[in-house]
C-alpha atoms as a PDB file:
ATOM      1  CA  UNK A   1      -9.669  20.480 -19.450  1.00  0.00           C
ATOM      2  CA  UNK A   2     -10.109  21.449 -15.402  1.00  0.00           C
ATOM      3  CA  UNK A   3      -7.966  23.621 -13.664  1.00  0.00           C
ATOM      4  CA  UNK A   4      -6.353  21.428 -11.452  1.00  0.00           C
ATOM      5  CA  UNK A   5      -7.825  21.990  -7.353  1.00  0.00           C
ATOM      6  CA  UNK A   6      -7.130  19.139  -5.892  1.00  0.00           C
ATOM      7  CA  UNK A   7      -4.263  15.956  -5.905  1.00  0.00           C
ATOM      8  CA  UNK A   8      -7.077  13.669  -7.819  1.00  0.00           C
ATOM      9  CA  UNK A   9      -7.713  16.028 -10.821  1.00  0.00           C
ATOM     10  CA  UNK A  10      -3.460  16.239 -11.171  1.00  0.00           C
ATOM     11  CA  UNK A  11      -3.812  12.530 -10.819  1.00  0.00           C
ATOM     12  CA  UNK A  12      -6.498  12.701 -13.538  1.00  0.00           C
ATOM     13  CA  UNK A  13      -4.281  14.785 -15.957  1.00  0.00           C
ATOM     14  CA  UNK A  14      -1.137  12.553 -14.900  1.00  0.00           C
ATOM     15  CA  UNK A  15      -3.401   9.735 -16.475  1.00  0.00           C
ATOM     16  CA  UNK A  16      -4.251  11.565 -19.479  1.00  0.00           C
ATOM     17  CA  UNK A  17      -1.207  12.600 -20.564  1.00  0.00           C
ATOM     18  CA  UNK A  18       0.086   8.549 -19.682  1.00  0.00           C
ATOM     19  CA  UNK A  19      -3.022   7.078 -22.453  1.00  0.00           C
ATOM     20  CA  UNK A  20      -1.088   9.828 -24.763  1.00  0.00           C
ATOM     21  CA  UNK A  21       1.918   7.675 -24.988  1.00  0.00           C
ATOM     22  CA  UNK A  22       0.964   5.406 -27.144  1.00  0.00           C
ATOM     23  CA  UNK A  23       1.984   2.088 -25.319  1.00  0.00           C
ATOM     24  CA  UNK A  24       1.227  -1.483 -27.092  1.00  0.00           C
ATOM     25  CA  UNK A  25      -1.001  -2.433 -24.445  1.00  0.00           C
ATOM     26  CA  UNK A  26      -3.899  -0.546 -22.524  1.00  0.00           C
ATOM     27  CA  UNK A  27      -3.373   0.717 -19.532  1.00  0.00           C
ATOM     28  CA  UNK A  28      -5.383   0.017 -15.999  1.00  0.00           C
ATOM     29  CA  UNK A  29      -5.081   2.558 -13.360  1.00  0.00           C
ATOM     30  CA  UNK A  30      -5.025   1.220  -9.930  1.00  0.00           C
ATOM     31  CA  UNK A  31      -5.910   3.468  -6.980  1.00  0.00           C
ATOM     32  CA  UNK A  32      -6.867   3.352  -2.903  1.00  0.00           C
ATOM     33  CA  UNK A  33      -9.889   4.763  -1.834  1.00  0.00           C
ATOM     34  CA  UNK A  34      -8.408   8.422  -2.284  1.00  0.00           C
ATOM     35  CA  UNK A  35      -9.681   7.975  -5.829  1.00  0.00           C
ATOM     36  CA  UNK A  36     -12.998   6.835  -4.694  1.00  0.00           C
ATOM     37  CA  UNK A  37     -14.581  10.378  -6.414  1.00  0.00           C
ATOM     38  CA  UNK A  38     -17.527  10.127  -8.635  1.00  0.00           C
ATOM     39  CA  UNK A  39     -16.847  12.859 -10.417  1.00  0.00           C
ATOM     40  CA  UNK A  40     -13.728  11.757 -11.184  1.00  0.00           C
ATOM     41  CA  UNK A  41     -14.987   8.479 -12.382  1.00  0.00           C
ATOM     42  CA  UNK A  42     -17.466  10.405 -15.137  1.00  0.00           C
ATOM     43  CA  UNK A  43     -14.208  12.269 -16.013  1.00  0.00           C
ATOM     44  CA  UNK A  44     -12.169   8.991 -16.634  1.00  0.00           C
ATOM     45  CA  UNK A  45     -15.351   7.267 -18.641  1.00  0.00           C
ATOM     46  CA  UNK A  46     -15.717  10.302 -20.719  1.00  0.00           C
ATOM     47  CA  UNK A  47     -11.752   9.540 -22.046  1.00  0.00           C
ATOM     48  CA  UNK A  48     -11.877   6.285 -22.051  1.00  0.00           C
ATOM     49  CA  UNK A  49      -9.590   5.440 -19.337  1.00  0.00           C
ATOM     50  CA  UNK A  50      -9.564   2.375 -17.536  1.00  0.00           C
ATOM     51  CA  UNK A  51      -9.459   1.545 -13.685  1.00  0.00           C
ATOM     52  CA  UNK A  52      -9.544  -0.240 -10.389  1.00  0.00           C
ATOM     53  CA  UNK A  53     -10.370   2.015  -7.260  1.00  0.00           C
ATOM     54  CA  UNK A  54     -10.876   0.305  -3.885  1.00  0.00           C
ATOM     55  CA  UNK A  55     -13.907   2.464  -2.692  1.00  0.00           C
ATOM     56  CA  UNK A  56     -15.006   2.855   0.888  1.00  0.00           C
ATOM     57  CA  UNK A  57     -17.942   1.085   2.928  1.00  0.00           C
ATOM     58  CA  UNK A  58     -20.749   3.381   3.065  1.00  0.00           C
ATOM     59  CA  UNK A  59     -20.767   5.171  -0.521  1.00  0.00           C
ATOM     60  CA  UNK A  60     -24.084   3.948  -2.690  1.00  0.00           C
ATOM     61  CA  UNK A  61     -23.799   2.135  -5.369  1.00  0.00           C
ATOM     62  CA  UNK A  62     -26.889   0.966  -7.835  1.00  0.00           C
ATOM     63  CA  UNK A  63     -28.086  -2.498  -8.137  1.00  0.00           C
ATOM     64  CA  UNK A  64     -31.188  -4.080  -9.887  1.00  0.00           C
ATOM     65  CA  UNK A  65     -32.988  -0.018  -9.469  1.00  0.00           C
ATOM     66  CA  UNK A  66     -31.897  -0.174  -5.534  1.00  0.00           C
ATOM     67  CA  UNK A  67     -29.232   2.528  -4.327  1.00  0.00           C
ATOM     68  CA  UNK A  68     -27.485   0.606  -1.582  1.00  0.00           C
ATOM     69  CA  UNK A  69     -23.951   0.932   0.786  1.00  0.00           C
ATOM     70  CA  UNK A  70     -21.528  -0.644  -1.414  1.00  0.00           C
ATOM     71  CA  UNK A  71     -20.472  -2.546   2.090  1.00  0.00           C
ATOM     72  CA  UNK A  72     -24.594  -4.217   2.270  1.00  0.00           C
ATOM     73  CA  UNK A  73     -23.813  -5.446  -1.414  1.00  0.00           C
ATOM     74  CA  UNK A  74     -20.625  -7.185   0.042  1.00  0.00           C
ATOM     75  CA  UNK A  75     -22.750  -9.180   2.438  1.00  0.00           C
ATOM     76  CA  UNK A  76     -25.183 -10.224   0.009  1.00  0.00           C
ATOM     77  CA  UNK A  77     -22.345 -11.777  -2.726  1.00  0.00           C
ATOM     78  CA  UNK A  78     -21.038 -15.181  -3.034  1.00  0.00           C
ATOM     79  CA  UNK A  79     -17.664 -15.840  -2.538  1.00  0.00           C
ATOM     80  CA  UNK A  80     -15.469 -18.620  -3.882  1.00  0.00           C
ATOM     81  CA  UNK A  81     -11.921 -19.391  -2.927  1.00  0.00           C
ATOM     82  CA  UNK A  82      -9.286 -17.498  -5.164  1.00  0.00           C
ATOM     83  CA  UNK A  83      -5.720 -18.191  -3.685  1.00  0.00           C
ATOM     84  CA  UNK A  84      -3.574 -18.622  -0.535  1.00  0.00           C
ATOM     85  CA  UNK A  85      -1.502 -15.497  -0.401  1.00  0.00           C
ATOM     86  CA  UNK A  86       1.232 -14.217   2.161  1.00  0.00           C
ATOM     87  CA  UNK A  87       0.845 -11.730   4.384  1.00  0.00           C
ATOM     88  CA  UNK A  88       2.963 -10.672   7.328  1.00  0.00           C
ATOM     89  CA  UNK A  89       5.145 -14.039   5.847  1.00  0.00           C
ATOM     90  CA  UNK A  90       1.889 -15.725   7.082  1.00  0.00           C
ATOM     91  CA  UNK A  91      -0.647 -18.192   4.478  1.00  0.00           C
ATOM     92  CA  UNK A  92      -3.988 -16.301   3.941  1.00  0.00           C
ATOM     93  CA  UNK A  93      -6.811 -17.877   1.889  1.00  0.00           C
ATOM     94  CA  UNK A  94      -8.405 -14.825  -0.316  1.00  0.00           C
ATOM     95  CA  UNK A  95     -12.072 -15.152  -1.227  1.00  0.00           C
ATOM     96  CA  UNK A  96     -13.346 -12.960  -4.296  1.00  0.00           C
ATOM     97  CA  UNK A  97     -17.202 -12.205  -4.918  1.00  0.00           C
ATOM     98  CA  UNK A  98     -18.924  -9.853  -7.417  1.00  0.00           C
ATOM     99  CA  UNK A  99     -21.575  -7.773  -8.867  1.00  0.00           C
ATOM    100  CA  UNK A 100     -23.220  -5.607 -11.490  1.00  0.00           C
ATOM    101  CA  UNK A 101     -23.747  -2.262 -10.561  1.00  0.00           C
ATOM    102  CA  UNK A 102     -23.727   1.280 -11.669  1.00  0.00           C
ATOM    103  CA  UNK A 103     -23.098   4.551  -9.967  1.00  0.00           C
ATOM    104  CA  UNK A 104     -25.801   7.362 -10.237  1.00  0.00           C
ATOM    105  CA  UNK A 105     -25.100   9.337  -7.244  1.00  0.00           C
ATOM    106  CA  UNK A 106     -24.227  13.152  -7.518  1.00  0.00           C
ATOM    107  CA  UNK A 107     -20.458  14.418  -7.582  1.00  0.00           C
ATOM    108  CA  UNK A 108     -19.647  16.412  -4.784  1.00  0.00           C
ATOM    109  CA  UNK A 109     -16.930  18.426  -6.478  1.00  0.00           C
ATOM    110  CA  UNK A 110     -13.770  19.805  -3.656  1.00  0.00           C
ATOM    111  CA  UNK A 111     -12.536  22.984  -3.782  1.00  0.00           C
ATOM    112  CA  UNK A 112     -10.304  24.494  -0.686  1.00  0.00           C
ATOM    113  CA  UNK A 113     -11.339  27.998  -0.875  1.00  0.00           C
ATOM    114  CA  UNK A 114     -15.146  27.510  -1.339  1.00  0.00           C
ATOM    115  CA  UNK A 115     -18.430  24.605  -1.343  1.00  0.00           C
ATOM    116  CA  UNK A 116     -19.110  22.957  -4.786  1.00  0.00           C
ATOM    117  CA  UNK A 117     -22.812  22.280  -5.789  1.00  0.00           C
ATOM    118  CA  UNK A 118     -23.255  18.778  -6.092  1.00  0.00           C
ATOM    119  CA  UNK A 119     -23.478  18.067  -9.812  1.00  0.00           C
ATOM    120  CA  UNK A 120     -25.466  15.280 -11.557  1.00  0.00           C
ATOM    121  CA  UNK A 121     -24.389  12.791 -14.343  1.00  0.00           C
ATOM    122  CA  UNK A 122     -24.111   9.963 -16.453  1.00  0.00           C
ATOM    123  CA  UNK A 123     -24.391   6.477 -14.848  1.00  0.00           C
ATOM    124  CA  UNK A 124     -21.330   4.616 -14.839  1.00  0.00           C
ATOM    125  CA  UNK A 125     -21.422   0.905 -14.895  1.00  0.00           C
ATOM    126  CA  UNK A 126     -19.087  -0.995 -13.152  1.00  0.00           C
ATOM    127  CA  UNK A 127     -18.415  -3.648 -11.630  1.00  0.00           C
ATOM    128  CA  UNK A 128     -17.799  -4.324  -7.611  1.00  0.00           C
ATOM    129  CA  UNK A 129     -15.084  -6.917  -6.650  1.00  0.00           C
ATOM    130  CA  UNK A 130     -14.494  -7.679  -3.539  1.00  0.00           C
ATOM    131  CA  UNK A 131     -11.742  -9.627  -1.733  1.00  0.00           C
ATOM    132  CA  UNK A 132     -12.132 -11.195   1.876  1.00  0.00           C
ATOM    133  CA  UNK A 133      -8.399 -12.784   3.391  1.00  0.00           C
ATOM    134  CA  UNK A 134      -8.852 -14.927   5.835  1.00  0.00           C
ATOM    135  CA  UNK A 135      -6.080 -16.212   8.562  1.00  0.00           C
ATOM    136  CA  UNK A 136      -5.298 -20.221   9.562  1.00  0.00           C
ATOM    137  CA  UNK A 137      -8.141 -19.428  12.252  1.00  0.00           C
ATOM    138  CA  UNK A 138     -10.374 -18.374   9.442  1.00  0.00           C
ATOM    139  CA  UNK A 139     -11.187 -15.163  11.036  1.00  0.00           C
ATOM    140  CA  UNK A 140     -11.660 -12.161   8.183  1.00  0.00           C
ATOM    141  CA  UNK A 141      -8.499  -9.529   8.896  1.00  0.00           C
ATOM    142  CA  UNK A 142      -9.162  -7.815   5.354  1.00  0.00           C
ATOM    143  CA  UNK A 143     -11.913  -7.187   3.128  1.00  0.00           C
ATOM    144  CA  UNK A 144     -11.032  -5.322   0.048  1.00  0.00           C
ATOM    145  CA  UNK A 145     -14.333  -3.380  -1.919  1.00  0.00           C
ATOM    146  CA  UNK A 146     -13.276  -2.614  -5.769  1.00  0.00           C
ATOM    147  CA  UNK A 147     -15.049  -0.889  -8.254  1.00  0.00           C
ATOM    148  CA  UNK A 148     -13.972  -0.780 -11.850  1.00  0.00           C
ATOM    149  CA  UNK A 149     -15.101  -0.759 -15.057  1.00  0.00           C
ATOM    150  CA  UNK A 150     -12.988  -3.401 -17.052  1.00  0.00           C
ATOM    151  CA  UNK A 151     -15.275  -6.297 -18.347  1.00  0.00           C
ATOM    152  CA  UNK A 152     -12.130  -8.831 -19.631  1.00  0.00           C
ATOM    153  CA  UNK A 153     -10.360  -9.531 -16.533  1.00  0.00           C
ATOM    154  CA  UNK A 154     -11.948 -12.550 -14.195  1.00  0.00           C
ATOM    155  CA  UNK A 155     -12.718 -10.785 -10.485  1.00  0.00           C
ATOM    156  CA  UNK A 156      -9.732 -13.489  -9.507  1.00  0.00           C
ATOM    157  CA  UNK A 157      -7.358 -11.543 -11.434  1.00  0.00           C
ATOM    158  CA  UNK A 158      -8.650  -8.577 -10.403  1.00  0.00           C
ATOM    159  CA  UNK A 159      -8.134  -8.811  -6.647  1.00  0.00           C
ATOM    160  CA  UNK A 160      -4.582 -10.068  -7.215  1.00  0.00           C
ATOM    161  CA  UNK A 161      -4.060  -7.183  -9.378  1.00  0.00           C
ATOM    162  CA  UNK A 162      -5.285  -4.746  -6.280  1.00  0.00           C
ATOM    163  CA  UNK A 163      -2.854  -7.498  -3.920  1.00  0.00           C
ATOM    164  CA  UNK A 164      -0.062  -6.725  -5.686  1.00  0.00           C
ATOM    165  CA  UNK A 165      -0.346  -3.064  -5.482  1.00  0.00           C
ATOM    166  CA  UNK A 166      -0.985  -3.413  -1.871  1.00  0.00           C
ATOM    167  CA  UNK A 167       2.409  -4.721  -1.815  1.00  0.00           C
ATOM    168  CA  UNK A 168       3.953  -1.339  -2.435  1.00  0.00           C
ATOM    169  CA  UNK A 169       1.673   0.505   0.508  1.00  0.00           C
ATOM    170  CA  UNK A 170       4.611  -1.649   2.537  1.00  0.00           C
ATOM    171  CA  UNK A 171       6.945   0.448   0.114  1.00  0.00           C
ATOM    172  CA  UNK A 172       5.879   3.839   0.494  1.00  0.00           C
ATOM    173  CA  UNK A 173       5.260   3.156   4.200  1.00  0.00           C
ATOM    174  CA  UNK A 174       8.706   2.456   4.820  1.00  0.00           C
ATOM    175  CA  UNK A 175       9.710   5.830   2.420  1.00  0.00           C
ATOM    176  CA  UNK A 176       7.332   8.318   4.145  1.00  0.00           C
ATOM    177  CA  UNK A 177       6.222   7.342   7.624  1.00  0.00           C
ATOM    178  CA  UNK A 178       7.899   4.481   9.186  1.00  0.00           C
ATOM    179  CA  UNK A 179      11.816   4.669   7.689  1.00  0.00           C
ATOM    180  CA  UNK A 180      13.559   7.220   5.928  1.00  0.00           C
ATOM    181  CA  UNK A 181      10.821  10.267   6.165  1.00  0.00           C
ATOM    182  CA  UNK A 182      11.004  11.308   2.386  1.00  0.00           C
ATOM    183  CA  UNK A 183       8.741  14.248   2.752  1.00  0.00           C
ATOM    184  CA  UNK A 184      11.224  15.750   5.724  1.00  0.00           C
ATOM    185  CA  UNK A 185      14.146  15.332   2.749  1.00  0.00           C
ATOM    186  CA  UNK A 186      15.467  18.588   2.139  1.00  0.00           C
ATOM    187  CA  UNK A 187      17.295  17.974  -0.733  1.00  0.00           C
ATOM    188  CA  UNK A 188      16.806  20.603  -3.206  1.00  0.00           C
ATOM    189  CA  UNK A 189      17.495  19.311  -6.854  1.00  0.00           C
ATOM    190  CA  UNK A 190      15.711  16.760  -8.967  1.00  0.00           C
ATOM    191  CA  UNK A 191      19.048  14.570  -9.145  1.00  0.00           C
ATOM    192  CA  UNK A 192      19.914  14.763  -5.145  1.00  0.00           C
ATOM    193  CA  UNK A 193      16.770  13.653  -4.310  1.00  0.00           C
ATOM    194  CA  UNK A 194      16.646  10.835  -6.747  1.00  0.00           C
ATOM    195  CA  UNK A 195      20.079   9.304  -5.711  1.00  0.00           C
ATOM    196  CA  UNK A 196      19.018   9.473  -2.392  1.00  0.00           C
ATOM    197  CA  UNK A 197      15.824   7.648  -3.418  1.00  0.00           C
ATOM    198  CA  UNK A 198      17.832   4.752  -5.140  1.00  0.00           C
ATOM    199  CA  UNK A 199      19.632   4.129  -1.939  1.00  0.00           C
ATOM    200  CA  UNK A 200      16.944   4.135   0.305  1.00  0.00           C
ATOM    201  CA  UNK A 201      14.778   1.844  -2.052  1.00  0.00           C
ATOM    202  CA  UNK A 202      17.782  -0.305  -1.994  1.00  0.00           C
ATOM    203  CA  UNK A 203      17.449  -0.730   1.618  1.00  0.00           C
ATOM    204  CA  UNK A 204      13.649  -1.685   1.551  1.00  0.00           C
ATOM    205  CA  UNK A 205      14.358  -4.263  -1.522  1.00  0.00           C
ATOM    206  CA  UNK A 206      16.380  -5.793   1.089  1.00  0.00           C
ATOM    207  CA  UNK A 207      14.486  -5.824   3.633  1.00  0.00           C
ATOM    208  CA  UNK A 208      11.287  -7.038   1.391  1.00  0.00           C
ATOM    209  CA  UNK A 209      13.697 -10.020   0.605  1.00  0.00           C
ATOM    210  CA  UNK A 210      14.904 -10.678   4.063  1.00  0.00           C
ATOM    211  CA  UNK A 211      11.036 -10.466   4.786  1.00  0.00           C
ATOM    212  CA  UNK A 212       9.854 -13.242   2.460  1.00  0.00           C
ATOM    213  CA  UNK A 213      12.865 -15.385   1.986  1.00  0.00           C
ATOM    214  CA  UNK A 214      12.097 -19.106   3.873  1.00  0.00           C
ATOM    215  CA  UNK A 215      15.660 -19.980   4.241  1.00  0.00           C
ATOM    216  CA  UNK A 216      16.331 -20.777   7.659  1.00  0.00           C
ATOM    217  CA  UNK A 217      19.272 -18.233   8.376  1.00  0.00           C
ATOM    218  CA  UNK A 218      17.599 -15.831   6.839  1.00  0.00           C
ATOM    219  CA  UNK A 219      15.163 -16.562   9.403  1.00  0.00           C
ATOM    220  CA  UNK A 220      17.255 -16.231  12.091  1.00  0.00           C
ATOM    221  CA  UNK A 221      18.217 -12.798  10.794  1.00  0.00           C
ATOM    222  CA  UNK A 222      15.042 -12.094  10.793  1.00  0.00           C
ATOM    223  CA  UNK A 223      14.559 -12.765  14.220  1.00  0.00           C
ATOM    224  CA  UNK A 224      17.981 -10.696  14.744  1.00  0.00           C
ATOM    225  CA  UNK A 225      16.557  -7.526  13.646  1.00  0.00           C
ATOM    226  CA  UNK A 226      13.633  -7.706  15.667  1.00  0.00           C
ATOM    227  CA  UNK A 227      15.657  -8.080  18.834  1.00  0.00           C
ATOM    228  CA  UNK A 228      17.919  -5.263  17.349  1.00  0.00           C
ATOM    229  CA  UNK A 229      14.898  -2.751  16.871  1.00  0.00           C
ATOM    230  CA  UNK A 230      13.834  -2.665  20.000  1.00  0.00           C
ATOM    231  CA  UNK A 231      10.198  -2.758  18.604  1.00  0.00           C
ATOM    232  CA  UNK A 232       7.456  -4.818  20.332  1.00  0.00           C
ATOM    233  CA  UNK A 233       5.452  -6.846  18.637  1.00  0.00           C
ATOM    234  CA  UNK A 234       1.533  -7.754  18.501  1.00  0.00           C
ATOM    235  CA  UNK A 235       0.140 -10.942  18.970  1.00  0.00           C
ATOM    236  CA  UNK A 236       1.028 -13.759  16.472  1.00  0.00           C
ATOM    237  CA  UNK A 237       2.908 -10.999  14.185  1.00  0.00           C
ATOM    238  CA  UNK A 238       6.655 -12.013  14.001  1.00  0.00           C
ATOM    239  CA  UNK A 239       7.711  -8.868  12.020  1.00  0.00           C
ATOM    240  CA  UNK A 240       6.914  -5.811  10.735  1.00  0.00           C
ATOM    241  CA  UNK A 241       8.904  -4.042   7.777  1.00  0.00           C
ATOM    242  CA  UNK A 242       9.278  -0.792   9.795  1.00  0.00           C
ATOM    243  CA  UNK A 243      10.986  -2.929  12.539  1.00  0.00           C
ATOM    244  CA  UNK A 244      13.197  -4.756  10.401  1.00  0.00           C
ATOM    245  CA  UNK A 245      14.518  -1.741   8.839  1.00  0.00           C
ATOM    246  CA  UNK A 246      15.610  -0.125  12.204  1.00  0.00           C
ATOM    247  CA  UNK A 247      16.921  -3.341  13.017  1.00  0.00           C
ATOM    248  CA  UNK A 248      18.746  -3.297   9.638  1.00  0.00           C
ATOM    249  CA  UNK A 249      20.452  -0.233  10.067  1.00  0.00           C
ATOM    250  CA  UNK A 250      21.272  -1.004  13.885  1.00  0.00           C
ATOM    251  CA  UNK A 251      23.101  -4.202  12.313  1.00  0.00           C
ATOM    252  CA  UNK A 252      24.687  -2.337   9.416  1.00  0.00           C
ATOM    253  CA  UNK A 253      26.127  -0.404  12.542  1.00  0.00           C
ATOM    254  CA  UNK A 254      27.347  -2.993  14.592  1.00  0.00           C
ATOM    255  CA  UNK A 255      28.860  -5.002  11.864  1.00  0.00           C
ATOM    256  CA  UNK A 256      30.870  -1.618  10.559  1.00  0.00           C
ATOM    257  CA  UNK A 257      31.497  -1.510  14.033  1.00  0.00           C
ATOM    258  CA  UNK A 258      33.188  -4.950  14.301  1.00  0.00           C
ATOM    259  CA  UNK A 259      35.190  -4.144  10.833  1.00  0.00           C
ATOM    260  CA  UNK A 260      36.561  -1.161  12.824  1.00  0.00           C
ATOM    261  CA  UNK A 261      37.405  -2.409  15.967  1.00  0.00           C
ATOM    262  CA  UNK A 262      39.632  -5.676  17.243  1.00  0.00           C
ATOM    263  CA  UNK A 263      37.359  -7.864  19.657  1.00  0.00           C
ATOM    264  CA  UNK A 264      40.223  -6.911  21.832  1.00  0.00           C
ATOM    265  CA  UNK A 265      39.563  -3.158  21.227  1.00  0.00           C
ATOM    266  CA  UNK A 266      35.245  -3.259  21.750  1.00  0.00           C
ATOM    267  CA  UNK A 267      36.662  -5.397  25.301  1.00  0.00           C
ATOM    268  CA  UNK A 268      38.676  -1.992  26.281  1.00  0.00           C
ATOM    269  CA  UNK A 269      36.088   0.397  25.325  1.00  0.00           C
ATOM    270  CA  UNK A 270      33.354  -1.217  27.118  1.00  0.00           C
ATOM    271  CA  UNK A 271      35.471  -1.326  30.453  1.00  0.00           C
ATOM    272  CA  UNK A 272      35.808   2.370  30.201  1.00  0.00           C
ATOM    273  CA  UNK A 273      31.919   2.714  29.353  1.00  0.00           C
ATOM    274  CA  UNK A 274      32.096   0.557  32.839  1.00  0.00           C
ATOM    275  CA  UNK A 275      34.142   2.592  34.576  1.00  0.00           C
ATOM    276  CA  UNK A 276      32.132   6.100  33.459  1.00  0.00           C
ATOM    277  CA  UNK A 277      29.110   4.467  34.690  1.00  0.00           C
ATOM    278  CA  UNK A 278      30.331   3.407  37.834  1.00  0.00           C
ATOM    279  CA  UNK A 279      31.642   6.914  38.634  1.00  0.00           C
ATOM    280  CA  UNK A 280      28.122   9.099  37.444  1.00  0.00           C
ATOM    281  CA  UNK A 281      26.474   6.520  40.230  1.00  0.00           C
END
């Protein structure tokens, strides 16, 4: 087995040790483009293990004998319509194409401490998937390229597999960068840090449910939180999740607030604020 040197070959063993488990069906291992690794791929084929791995534009990629930019094969498929799906609470029409190919490229093995030789190996034939979403205007705002090497699955399924996982990129957005900053959580045992992750997940359940619900007052919360967030928006985009979950906890807030306070009380208090103001002019 390697000696782990970098997060994909943990991810590798991570894998491994999951096919060891014995589970009644067979697993498919879904990954962004930070598992776009060749070597990696030759790894996985040798034990059998199956996957989907969005790849990046300009990596080659065999087809009919010609070594081309996986991103040129894109242009040259035919698409068909798969599905409407949401995004941003907004209809999106998702067109799927595919192709045949193989990858025969070197490995270019990464090592922190020192450069790998490139290393040579078997072919492995795939398959490349790729999804296009397009909005009402029918202007392309995604294009998905997928490489795996299951054969059973139609490419439809395929790209709604790799739509659902995108789904939880919203998720670990909202745990790491953009909400609650897990990786600045100084917790220090197993159990603290997982009761703190059940609460926080908690709190982007519900605001994945406030996000998608079409009821019309959950609408206007919606449209609440914004305001309370203080976050601007872009053009046509309504919401973000990052924005509804500061306006989420700003709410939580006031309406702890409100169960503290008499209307009568909040009408004193913000006299004085008043009054403190006028005096610091």
């Amino acid at each position: 087995m390697l000696t782990p040197r970098t997060h994909l070959d943990e991810v590798s063993r991570a894998m491994e040790h999951l096919e060891g488990l014995g589970f009644s069906r067979p697993l498919v291992h879904l990954m962004d483009r930070e598992g776009d690794s060749v070597g990696h791929y030759r790894r996985w084929q040798s034990s059998g293990i199956q996957w989907l791995v969005r790849i990046r534009d300009n990596p080659q990629l065999t087809y009919q004998g010609s070594a081309l930019a996986s991103k040129t094969l894109a242009e040259q498929l035919t698409y068909h319509r798969a599905r409407t799906v949401q995004v941003q609470g907004k209809p999106h029409e998702q067109y799927v194409g595919e192709i045949p190919v193989s990858v025969t490229r070197r490995s270019k093995p990464s090592c922190k401490k020192q450069v790998q030789p490139s290393v040579a190996g078997e072919p492995v034939m795939a398959r490349l998937v790729v999804s296009r979403l397009f909005n009402e205007q029918g202007d392309m705002i995604a294009q998905w390229l997928l490489l795996t090497t299951l054969t059973a699955p139609t490419a439809d399924t395929l790209v709604l597999w790799y739509y659902w996982r995108w789904q939880i990129e919203s998720f670990f957005k909202l745990l790491k960068s953009a909400g609650h900053q897990l990786e600045a959580w100084q917790q220090e045992s197993a159990l603290a840090v997982a009761k703190r992750l059940l609460v926080t997940s908690m709190a982007c359940v519900t605001v994945w449910a406030i996000a998608v619900s079409p009821q019309p007052e959950v609408q206007q919360l919606r449209q609440l939180l914004i305001r309370l967030s203080g976050r601007q928006m872009r053009s046509k985009v309504t919401f973000t999740y990052p924005a509804l979950l500061a306006g989420l906890e700003t709410f939580l807030a006031l309406v702890q607030l409100l169960d503290s306070y008499s209307p009568a009380e909040i009408q004193t208090l913000s006299q004085t604020l008043r009054s403190v103001m006028h005096k610091n002019v």
